[in-house]
C-alpha atoms as a PDB file:
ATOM      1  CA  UNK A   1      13.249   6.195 -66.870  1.00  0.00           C
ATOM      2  CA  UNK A   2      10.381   4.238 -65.053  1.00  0.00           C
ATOM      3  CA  UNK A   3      10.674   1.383 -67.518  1.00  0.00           C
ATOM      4  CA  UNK A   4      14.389   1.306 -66.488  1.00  0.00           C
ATOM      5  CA  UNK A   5      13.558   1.262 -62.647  1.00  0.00           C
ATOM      6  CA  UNK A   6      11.241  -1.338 -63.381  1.00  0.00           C
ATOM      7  CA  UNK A   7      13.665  -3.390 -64.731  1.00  0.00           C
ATOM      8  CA  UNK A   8      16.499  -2.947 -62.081  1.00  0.00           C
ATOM      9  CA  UNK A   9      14.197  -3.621 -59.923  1.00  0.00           C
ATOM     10  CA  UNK A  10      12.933  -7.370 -61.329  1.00  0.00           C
ATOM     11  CA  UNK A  11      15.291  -9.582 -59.797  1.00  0.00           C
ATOM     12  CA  UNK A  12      14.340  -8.115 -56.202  1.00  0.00           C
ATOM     13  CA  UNK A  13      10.575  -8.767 -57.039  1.00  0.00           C
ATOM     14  CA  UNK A  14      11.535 -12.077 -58.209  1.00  0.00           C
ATOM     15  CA  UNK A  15      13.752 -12.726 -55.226  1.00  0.00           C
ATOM     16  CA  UNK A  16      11.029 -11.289 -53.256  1.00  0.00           C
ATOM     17  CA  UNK A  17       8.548 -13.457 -54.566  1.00  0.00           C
ATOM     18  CA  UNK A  18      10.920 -17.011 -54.590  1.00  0.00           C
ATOM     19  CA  UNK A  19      11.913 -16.418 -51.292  1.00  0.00           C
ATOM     20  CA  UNK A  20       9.277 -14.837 -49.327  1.00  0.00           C
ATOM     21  CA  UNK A  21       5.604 -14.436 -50.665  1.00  0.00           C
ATOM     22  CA  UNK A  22       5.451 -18.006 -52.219  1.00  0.00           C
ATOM     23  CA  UNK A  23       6.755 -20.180 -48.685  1.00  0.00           C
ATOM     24  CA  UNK A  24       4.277 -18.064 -46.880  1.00  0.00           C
ATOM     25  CA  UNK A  25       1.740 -18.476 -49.036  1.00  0.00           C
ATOM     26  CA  UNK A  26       2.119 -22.330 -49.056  1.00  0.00           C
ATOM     27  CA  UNK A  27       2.687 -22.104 -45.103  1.00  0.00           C
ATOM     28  CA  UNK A  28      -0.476 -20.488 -45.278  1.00  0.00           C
ATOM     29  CA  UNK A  29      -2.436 -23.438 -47.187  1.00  0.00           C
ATOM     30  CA  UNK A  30      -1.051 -25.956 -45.074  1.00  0.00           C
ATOM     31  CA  UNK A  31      -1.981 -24.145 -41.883  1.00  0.00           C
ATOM     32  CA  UNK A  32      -5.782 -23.547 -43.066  1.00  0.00           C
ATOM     33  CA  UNK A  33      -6.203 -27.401 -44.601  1.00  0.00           C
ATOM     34  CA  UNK A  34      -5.741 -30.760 -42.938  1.00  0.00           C
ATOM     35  CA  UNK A  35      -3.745 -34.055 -44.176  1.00  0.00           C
ATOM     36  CA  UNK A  36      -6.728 -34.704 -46.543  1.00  0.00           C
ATOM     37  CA  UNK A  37      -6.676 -31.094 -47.592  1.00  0.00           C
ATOM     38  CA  UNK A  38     -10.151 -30.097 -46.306  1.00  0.00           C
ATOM     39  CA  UNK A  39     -10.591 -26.771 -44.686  1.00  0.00           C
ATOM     40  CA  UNK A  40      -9.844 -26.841 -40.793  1.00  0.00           C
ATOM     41  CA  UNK A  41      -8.885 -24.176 -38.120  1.00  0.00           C
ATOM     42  CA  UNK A  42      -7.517 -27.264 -35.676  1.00  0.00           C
ATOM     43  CA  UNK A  43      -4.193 -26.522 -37.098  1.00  0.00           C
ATOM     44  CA  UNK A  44      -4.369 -22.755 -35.923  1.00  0.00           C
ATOM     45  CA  UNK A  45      -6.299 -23.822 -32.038  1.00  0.00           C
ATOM     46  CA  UNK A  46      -3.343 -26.034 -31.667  1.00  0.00           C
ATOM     47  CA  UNK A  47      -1.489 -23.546 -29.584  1.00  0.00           C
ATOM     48  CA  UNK A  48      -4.172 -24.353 -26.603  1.00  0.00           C
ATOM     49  CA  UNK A  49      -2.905 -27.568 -26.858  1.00  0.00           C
ATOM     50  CA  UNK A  50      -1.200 -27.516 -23.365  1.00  0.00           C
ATOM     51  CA  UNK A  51       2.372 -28.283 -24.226  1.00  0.00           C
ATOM     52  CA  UNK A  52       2.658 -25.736 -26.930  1.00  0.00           C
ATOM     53  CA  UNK A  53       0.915 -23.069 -25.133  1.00  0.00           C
ATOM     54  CA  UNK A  54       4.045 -23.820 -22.168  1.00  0.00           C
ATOM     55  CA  UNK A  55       6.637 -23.780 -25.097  1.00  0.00           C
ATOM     56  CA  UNK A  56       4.923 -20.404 -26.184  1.00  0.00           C
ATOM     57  CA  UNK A  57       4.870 -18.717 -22.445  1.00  0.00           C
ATOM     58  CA  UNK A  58       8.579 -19.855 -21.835  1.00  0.00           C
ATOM     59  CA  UNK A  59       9.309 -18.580 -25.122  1.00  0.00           C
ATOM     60  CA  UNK A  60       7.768 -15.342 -24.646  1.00  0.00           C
ATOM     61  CA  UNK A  61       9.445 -15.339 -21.197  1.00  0.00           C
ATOM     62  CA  UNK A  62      12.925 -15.603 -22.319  1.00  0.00           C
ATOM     63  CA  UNK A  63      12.671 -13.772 -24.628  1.00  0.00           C
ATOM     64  CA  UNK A  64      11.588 -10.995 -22.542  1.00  0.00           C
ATOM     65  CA  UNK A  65      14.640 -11.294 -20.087  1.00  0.00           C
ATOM     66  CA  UNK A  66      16.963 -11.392 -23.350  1.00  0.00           C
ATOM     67  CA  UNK A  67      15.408  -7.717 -24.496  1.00  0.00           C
ATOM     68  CA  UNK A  68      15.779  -6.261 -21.220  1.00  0.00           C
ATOM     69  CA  UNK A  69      19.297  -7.194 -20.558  1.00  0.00           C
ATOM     70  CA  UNK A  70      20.271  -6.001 -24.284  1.00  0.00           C
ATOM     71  CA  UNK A  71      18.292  -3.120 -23.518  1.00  0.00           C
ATOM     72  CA  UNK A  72      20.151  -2.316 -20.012  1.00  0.00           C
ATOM     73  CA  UNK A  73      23.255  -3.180 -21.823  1.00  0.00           C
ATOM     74  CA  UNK A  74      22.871  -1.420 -25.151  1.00  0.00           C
ATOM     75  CA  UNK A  75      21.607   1.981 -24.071  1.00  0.00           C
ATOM     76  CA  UNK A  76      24.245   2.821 -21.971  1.00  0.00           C
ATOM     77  CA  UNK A  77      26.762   1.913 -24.489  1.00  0.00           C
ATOM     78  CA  UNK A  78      25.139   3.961 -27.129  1.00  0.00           C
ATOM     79  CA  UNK A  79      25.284   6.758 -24.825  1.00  0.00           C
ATOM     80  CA  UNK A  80      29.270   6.169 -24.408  1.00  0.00           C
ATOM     81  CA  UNK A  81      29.387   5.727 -28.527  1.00  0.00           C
ATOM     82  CA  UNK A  82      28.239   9.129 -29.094  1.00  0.00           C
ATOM     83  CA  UNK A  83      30.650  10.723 -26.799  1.00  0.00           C
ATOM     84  CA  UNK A  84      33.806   8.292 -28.114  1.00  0.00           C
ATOM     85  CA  UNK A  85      34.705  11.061 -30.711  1.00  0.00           C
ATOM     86  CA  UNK A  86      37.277   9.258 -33.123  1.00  0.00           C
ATOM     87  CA  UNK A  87      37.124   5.978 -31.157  1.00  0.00           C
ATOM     88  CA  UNK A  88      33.579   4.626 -32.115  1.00  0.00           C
ATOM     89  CA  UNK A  89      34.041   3.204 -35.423  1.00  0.00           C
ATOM     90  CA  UNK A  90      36.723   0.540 -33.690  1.00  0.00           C
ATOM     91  CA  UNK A  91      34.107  -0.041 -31.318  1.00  0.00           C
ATOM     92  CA  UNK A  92      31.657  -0.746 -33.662  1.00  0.00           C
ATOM     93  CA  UNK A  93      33.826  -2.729 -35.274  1.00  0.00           C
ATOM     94  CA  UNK A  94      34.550  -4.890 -31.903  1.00  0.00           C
ATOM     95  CA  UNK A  95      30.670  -5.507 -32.324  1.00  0.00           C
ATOM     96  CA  UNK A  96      30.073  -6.073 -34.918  1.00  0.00           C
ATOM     97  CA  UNK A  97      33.137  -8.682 -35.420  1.00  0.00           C
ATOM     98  CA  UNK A  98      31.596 -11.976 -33.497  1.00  0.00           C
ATOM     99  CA  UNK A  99      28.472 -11.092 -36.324  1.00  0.00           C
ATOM    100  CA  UNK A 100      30.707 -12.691 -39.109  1.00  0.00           C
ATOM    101  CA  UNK A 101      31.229 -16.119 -37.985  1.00  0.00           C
ATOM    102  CA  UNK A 102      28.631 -18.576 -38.528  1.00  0.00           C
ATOM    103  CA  UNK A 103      25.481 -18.042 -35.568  1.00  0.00           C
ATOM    104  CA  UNK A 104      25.677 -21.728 -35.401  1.00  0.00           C
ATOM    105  CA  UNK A 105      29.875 -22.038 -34.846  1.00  0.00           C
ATOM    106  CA  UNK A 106      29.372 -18.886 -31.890  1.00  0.00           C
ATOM    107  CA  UNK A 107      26.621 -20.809 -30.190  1.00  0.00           C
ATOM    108  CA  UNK A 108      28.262 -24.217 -30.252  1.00  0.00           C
ATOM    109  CA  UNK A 109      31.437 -21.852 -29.067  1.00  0.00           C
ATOM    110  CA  UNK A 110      29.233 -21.082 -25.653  1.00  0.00           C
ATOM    111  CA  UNK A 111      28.492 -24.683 -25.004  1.00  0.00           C
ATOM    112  CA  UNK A 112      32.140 -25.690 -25.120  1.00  0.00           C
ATOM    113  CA  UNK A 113      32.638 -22.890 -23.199  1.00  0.00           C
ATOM    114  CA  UNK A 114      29.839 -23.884 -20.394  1.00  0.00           C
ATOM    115  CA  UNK A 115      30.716 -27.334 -20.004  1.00  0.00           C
ATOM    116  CA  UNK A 116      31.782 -28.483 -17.172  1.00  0.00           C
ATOM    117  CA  UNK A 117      35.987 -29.213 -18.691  1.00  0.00           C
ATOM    118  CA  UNK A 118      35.033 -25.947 -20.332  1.00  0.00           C
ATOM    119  CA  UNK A 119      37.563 -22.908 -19.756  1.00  0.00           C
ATOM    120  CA  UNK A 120      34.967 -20.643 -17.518  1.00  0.00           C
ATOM    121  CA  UNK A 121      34.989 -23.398 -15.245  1.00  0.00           C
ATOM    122  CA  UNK A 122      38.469 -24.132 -15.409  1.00  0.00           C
ATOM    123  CA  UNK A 123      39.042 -20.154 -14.788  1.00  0.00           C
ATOM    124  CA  UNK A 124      36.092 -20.260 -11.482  1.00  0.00           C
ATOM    125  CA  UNK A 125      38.198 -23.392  -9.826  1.00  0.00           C
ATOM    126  CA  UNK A 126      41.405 -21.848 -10.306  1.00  0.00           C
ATOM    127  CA  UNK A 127      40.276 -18.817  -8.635  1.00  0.00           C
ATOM    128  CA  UNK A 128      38.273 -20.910  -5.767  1.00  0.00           C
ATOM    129  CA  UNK A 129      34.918 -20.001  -6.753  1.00  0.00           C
ATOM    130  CA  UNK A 130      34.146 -23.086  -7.892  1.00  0.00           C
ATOM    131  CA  UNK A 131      32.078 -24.480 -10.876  1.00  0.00           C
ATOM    132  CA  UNK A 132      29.173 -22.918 -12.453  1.00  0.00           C
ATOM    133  CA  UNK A 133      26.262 -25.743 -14.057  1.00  0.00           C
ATOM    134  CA  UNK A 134      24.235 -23.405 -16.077  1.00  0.00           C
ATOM    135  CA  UNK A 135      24.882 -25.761 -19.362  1.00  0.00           C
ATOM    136  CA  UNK A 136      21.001 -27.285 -20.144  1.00  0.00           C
ATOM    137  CA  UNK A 137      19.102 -24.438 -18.345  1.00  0.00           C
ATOM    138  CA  UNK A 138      16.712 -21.359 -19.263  1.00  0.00           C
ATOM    139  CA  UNK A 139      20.229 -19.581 -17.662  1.00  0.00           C
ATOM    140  CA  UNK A 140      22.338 -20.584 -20.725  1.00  0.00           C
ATOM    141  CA  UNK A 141      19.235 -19.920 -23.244  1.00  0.00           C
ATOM    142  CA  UNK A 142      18.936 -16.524 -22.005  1.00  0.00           C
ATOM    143  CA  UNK A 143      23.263 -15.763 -22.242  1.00  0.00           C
ATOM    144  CA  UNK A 144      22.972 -17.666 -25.572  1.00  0.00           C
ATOM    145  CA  UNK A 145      20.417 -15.262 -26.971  1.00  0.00           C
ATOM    146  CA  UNK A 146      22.103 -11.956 -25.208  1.00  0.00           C
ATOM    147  CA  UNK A 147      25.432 -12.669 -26.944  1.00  0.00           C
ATOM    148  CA  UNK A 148      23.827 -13.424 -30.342  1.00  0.00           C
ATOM    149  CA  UNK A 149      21.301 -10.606 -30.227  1.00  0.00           C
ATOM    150  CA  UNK A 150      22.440  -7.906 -28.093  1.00  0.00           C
ATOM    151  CA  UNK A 151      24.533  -6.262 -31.583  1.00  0.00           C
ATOM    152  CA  UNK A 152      20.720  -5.913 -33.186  1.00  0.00           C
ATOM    153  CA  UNK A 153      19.494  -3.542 -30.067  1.00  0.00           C
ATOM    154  CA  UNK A 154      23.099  -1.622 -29.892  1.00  0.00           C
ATOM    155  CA  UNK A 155      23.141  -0.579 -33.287  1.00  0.00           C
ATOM    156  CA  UNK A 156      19.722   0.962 -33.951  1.00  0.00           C
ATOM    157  CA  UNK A 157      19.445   2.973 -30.630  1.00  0.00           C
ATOM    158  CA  UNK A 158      23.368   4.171 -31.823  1.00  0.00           C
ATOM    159  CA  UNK A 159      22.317   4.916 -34.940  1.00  0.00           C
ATOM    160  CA  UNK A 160      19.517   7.020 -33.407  1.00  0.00           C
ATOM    161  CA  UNK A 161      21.689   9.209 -30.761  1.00  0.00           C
ATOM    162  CA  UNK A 162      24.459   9.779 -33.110  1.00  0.00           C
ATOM    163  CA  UNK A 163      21.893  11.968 -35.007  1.00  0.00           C
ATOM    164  CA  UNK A 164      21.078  14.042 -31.815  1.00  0.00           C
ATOM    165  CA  UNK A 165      21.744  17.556 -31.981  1.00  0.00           C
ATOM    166  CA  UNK A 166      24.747  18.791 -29.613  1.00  0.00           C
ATOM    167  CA  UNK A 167      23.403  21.794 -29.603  1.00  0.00           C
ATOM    168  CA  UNK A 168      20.170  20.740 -27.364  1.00  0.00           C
ATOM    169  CA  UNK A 169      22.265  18.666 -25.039  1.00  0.00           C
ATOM    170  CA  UNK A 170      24.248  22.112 -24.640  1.00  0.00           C
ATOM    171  CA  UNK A 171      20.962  23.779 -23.665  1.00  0.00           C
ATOM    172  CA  UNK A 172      19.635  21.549 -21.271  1.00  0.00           C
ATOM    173  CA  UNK A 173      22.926  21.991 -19.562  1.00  0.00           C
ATOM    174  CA  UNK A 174      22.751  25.764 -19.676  1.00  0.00           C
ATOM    175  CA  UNK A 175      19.953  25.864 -17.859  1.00  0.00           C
ATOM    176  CA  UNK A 176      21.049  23.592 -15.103  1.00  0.00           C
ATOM    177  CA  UNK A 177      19.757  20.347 -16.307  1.00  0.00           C
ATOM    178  CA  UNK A 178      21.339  17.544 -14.431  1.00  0.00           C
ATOM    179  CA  UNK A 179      23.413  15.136 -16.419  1.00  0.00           C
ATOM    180  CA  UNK A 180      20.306  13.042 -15.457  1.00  0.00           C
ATOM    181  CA  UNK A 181      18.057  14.684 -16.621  1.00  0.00           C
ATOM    182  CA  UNK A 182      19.688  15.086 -19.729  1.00  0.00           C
ATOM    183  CA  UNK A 183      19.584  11.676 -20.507  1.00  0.00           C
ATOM    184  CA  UNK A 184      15.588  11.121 -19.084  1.00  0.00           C
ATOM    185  CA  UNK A 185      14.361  14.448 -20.881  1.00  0.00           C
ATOM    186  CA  UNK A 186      16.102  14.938 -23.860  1.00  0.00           C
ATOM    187  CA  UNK A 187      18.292  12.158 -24.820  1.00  0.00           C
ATOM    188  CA  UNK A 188      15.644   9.280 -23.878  1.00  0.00           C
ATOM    189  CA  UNK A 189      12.929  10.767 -26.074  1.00  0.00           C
ATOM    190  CA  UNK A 190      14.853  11.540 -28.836  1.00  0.00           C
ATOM    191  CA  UNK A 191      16.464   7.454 -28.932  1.00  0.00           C
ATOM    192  CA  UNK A 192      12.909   6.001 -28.587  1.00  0.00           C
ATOM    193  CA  UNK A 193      12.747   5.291 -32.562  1.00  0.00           C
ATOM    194  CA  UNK A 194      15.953   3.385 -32.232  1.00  0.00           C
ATOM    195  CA  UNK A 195      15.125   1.459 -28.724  1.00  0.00           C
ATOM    196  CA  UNK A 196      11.954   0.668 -30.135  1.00  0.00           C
ATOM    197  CA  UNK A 197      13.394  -0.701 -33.421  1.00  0.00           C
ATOM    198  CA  UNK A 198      15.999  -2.169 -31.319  1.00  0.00           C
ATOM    199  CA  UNK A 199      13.338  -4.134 -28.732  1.00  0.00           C
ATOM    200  CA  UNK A 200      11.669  -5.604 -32.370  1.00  0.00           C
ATOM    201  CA  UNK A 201      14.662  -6.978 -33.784  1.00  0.00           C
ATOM    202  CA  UNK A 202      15.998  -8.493 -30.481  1.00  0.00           C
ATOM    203  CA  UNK A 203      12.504  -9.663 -28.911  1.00  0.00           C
ATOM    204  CA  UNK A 204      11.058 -11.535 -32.504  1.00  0.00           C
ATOM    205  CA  UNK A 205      14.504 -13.489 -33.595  1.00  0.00           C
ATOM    206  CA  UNK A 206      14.763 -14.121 -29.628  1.00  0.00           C
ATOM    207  CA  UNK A 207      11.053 -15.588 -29.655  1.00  0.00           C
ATOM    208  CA  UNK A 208      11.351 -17.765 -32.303  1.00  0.00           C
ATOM    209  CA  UNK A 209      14.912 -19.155 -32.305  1.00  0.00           C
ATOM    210  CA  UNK A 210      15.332 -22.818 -31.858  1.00  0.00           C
ATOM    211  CA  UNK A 211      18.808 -23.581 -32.323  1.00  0.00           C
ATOM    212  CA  UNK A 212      20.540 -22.037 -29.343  1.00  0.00           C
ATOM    213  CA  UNK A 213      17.860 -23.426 -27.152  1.00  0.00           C
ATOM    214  CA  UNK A 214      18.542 -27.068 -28.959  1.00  0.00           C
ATOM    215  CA  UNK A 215      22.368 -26.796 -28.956  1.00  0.00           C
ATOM    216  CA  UNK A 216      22.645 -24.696 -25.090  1.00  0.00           C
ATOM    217  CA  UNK A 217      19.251 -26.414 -23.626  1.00  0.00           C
ATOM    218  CA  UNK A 218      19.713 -29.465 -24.675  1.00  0.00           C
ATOM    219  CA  UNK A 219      16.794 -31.341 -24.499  1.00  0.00           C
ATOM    220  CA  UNK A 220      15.243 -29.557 -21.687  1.00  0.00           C
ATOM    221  CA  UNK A 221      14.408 -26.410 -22.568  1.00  0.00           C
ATOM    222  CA  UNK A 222      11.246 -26.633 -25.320  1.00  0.00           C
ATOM    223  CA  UNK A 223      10.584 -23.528 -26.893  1.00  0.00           C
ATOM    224  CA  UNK A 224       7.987 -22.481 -29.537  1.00  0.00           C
ATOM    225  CA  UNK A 225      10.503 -22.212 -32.177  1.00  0.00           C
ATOM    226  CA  UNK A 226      11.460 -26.014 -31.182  1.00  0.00           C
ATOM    227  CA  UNK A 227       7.902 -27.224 -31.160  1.00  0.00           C
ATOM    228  CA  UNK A 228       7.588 -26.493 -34.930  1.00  0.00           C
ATOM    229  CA  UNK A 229      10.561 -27.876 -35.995  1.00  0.00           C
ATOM    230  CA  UNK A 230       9.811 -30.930 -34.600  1.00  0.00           C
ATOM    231  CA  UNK A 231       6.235 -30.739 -36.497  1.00  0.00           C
ATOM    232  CA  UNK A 232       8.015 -30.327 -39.650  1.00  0.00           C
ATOM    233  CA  UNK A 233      11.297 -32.163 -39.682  1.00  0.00           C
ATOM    234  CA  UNK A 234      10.733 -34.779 -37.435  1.00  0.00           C
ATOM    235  CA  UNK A 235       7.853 -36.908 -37.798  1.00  0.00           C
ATOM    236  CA  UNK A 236       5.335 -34.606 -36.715  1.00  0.00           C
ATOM    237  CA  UNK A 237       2.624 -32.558 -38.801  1.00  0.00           C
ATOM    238  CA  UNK A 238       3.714 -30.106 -41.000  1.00  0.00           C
ATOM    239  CA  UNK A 239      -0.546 -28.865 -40.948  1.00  0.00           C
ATOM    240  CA  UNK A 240       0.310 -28.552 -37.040  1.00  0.00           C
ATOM    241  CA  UNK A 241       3.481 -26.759 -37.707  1.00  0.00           C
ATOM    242  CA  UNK A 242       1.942 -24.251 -40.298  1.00  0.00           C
ATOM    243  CA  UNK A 243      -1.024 -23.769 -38.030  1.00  0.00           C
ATOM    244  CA  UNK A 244       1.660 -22.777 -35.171  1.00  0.00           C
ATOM    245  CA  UNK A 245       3.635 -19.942 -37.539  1.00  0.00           C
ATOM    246  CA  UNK A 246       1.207 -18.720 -38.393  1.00  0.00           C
ATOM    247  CA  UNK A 247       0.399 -18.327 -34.755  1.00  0.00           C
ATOM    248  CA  UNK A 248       3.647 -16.487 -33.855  1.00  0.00           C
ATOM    249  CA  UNK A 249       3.222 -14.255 -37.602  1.00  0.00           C
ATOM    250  CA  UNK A 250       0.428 -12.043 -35.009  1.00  0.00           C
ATOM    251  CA  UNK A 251       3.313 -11.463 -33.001  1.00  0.00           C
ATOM    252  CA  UNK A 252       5.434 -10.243 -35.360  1.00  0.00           C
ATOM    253  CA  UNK A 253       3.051  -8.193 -37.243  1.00  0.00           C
ATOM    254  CA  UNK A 254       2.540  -6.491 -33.668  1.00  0.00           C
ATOM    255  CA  UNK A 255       6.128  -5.563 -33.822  1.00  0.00           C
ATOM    256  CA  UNK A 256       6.029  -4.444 -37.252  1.00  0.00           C
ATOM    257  CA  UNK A 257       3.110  -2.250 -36.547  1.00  0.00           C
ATOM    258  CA  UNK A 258       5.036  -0.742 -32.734  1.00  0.00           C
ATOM    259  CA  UNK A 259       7.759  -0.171 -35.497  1.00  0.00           C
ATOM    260  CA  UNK A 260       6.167   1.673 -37.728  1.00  0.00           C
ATOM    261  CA  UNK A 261       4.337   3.578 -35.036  1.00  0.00           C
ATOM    262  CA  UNK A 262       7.295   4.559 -33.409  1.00  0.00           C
ATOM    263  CA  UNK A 263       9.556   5.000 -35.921  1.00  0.00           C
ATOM    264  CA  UNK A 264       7.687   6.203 -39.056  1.00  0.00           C
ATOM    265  CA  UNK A 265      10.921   8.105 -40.577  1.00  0.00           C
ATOM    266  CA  UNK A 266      12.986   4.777 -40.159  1.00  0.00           C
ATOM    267  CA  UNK A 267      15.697   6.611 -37.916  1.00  0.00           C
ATOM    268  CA  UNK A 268      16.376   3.433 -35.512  1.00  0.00           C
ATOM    269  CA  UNK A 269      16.979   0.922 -38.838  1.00  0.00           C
ATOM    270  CA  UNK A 270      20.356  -0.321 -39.182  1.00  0.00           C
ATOM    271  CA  UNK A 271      22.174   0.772 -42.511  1.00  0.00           C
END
C-alpha cells in the first residue's frame, strides 16, 4: 500500500520539482554569482540601492492599505455569511465569479473603466459630481489590488466562522453579552486562524504584483514587483533581479511562518 502511495504520488513530486524547487534553485545561483559567475552578495545588497529600496517601501505601503481595506471589508461580510442560512452559497458564488476570468482581462476591465471616456466618469458627470482622475495613481493601484484580492481574505476568515459553534454564541448571549462583545470576545478569537491566513494571502500576492501597477499605474507607479521584471525581461540584470527575489522570499517566509503559528490545524485555508 505505501509502494502504491508512492506512486500516485510521483507526478506531484515531479510537478513539484519542474515547477517549483528547480526555478528557485536556479534563481538562487543567479542571485549568489555575478555575470562572470564568481561568488558575490552585490546582487542580494542591491535593495539599498536607493530606487529599489523606494519601489520596496511603496510596495510594502500599498500593500498594507490593500490588506486593511480587504480586512475591513471581508470580516464583516463573513460575519453576515454565517448568519445567511440558505443564501450563502449564491453569495459565495457572486465572489467567487469575477475569479474566473483572466486577472489580466479584470484589471485591463478597471482601466477602461477609470479613464477619463470611461463609464464611472460618464455616470459622476451625469449626476454633477464631476470627473474622478485616479487612472495612473497609488489610488487606482490600491482599488486594482482590493478588487483582485479582497476574494483571498473573504474566504479563509468564512471558512473559519462557519465552523464556530452556535452553541457558544448562544451563551455569551445568555449571560448578557452585548452583540459587541460577542463579536470582540468570542467570535474575533475564534476567526483569528482565518484573518491571519487571510492577511498572508492578500498582503504577499499584493506585495509582489506588477501587472496591475503596470497596466493601472502606468508608468508612474514603480513597485518592487516592477523593478525585477525590468531586471529580467528588459535589458536589465537577471543577477540583480535574482538577488532582489530572493530579497522579498524573507518576506514571504515571514508569512509562512505567522501562518503556521497562527493557524497550525490549517482551519483559515481555502478548500
Amino acid at each position: 500500500m505505501s509502494d502504491k502511495r508512492k506512486f500516485l504520488a510521483s507526478p506531484y513530486i515531479v510537478f513539484i520539482l519542474c515547477g517549483t524547487v528547480i526555478p528557485l534553485l536556479a534563481v538562487l545561483y543567479y542571485a549568489l554569482v555575478d555575470k562572470d559567475g564568481n561568488l558575490t552578495f552585490s546582487n542580494l545588497a542591491s535593495i539599498a540601492d536607493p530606487v529599489h529600496l523606494k519601489s520596496l517601501g511603496l510596495s510594502l505601503l500599498l500593500a498594507l492599505i490593500c490588506t486593511v481595506i480587504c480586512l475591513l471589508l471581508a470580516f464583516p461580510l463573513g460575519l453576515m455569511l454565517r448568519k445567511s442560512g440558505g443564501k450563502k452559497g449564491f453569495i459565495i458564488f457572486m465572489l467567487i465569479l469575477p475569479m474566473w476570468m483572466n486577472f489580466l482581462l479584470r484589471t485591463i476591465a478597471w482601466k477602461i473603466l477609470l479613464q477619463k471616456n470611461g463609464f464611472i466618469n460618464v455616470i459622476f458627470t451625469s449626476l454633477g459630481l464631476g470627473e474622478i482622475d485616479i487612472l495612473n495613481t497609488p489610488s487606482a493601484v490600491v482599488l486594482g489590488l482590493v478588487y483582485d484580492f479582497l476574494p483571498f481574505m473573504i474566504l479563509p476568515i468564512y471558512n473559519v466562522m462557519v465552523k464556530i459553534d452556535n452553541s457558544l454564541v448562544e451563551a455569551a448571549y445568555d449571560l448578557g453579552a452585548t452583540p459587541f462583545k460577542v463579536v470582540r470576545d468570542v467570535i474575533l478569537p475564534m476567526s483569528m486562524p482565518g484573518i491571519i491566513s487571510g492577511i498572508t494571502m492578500t498582503f504577499v500576492p499584493a506585495m509582489t504584483t506588477f501587472a496591475i501597477s503596470e497596466i493601472l499605474g502606468g508608468n508612474k507607479i514603480l513597485l518592487i514587483g516592477n523593478v525585477i521584471e525590468l531586471e529580467f525581461l528588459h535589458g536589465g540584470s537577471r543577477n540583480v533581479g535574482s538577488g532582489l527575489s530572493m530579497v522579498m522570499m524573507f518576506f514571504i517566509l515571514i508569512s509562512m511562518a505567522l501562518l503556521n503559528k497562527f493557524d497550525k490545524n490549517g482551519e483559515g485555508t481555502v478548500v
